[in-house]
Each structure stands twice: as C-alpha cells, then as structure tokens.
Protein backbone atom coordinates (compact mmCIF):
# COMPACT_ATOMS: atom_id res chain seq x y z
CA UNK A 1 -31.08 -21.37 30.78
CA UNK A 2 -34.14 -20.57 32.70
CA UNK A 3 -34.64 -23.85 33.70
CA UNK A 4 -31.04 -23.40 35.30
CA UNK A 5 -32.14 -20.37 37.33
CA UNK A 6 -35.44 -21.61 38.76
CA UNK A 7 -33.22 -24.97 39.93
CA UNK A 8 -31.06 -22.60 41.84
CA UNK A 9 -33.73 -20.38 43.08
CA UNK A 10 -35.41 -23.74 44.27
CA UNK A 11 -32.00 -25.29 45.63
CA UNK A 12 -31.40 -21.72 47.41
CA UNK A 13 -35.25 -21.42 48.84
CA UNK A 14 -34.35 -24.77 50.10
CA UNK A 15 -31.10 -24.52 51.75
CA UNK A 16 -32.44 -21.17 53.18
CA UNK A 17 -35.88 -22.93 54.62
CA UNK A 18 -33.82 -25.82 56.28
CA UNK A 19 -31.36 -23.24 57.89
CA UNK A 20 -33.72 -21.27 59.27
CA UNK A 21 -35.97 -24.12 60.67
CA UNK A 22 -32.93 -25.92 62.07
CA UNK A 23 -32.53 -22.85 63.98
CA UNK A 24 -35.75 -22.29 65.75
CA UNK A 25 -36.54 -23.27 69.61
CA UNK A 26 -38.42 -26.13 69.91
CA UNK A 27 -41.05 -24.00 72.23
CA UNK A 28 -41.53 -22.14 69.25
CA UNK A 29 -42.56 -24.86 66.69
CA UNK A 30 -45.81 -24.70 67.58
CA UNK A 31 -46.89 -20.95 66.61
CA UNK A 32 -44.41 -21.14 64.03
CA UNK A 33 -46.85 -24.18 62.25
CA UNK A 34 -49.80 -22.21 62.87
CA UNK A 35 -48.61 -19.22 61.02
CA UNK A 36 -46.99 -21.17 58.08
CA UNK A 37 -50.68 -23.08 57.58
CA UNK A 38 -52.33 -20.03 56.96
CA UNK A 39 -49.46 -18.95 54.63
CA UNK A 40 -50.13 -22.71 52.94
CA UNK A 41 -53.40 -21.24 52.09
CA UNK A 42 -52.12 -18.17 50.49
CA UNK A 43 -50.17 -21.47 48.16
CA UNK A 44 -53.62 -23.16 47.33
CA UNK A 45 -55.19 -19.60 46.10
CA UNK A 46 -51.65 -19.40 44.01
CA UNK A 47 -51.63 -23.14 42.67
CA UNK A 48 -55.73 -22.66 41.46
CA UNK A 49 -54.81 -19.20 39.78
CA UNK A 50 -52.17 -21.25 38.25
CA UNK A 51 -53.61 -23.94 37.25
CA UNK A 52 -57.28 -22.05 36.47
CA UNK A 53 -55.54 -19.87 34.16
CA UNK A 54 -53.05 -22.62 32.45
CA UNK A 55 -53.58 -22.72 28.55
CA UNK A 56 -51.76 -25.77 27.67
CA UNK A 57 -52.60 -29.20 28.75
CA UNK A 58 -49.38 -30.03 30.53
CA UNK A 59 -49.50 -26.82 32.07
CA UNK A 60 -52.81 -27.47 33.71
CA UNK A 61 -51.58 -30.60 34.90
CA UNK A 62 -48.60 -29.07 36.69
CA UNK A 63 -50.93 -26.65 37.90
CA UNK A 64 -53.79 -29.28 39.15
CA UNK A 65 -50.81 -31.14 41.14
CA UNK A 66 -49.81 -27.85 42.68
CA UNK A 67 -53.25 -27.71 44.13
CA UNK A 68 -53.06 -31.12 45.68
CA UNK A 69 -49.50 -30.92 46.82
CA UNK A 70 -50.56 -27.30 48.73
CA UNK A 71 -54.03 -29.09 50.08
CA UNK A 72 -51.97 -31.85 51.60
CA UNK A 73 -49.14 -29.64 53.15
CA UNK A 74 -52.19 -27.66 54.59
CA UNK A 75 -54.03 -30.44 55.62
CA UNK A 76 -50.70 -31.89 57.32
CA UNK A 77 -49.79 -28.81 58.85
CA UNK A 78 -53.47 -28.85 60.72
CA UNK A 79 -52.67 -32.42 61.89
CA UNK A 80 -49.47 -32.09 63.14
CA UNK A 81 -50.16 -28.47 64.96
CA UNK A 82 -52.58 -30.34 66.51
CA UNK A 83 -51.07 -33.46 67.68
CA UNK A 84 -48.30 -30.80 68.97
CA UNK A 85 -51.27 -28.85 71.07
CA UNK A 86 -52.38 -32.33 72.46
CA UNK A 87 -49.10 -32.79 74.30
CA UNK A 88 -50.06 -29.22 75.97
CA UNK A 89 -53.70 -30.16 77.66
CA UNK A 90 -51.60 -32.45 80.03
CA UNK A 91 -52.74 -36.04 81.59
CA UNK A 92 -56.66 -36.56 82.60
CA UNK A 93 -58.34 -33.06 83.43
CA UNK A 94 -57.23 -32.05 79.88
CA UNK A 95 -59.77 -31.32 77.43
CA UNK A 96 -59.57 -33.09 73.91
C-alpha cells in the first residue's frame, strides 16, 4: 500500500514538474537552470545522507545510485546552463 502512495506522489511530482516547465518563457530558462542546479545540490547532500546512513545492503545500493543519478543531473544542469549562456556572448568580440 505504501508502495501505491509513493507511485502517485512520484506520478503527481511529475505531472506537476512538466506543467509548470511547459509553462515558463523561454527568456527565463536560463535563471530558472541556474537556480534548480544549486537545488540539485541540496539532492546530492540528501542521496549521501541516504545512502551513508542505509543499513541494509539493497538499501545502500538504492542510495549509492541516488548519488550518481543527482551528480549527473548536476553536472548536466552546469553544461547545459552553459551552452545556453554561450548563445548570449554574441558572434566574435564575445568572450568564451
């Protein structure tokens, strides 16, 4: 039964997220993917208290992949912010 409730939490989280990001101004992706990577890091410190304080084997495995999966999304969220703030310094006189 709790299984069933975190699957809807998830499903609604989900639904909610895409709805709300569908919504935004394209001028305003850019400070919007700054903000959510440093929230991303607030989700690594989670996933290692998770995963640090896991008793069970399996557990710590969830918890270890947690880690990763937040390192990449913060580690993608750097890239593409800055591939976005590339398009902004313009042709030749822009700095890189």
């Amino acid at each position: 039964m709790q299984f069933l409730w975190l699957l809807l939490v998830l499903a609604a989280a989900a639904g909610l997220g895409y709805k709300v990001i569908s919504d935004v101004p394209s001028l305003l992706h850019t400070p919007l993917m700054s903000g959510m990577n440093a929230l991303s890091g607030i989700t690594v410190v989670g996933a290692l208290l998770a995963a640090g304080t896991a008793v069970y084997t399996g557990n710590v495995i969830i918890g270890m992949a947690a880690v990763v999966l937040a390192a990449v999304n913060v580690a993608g969220g750097f890239v593409v912010t800055h591939r976005m703030l590339k398009m902004f310094h313009g042709g030749r006189g822009g700095r890189r």
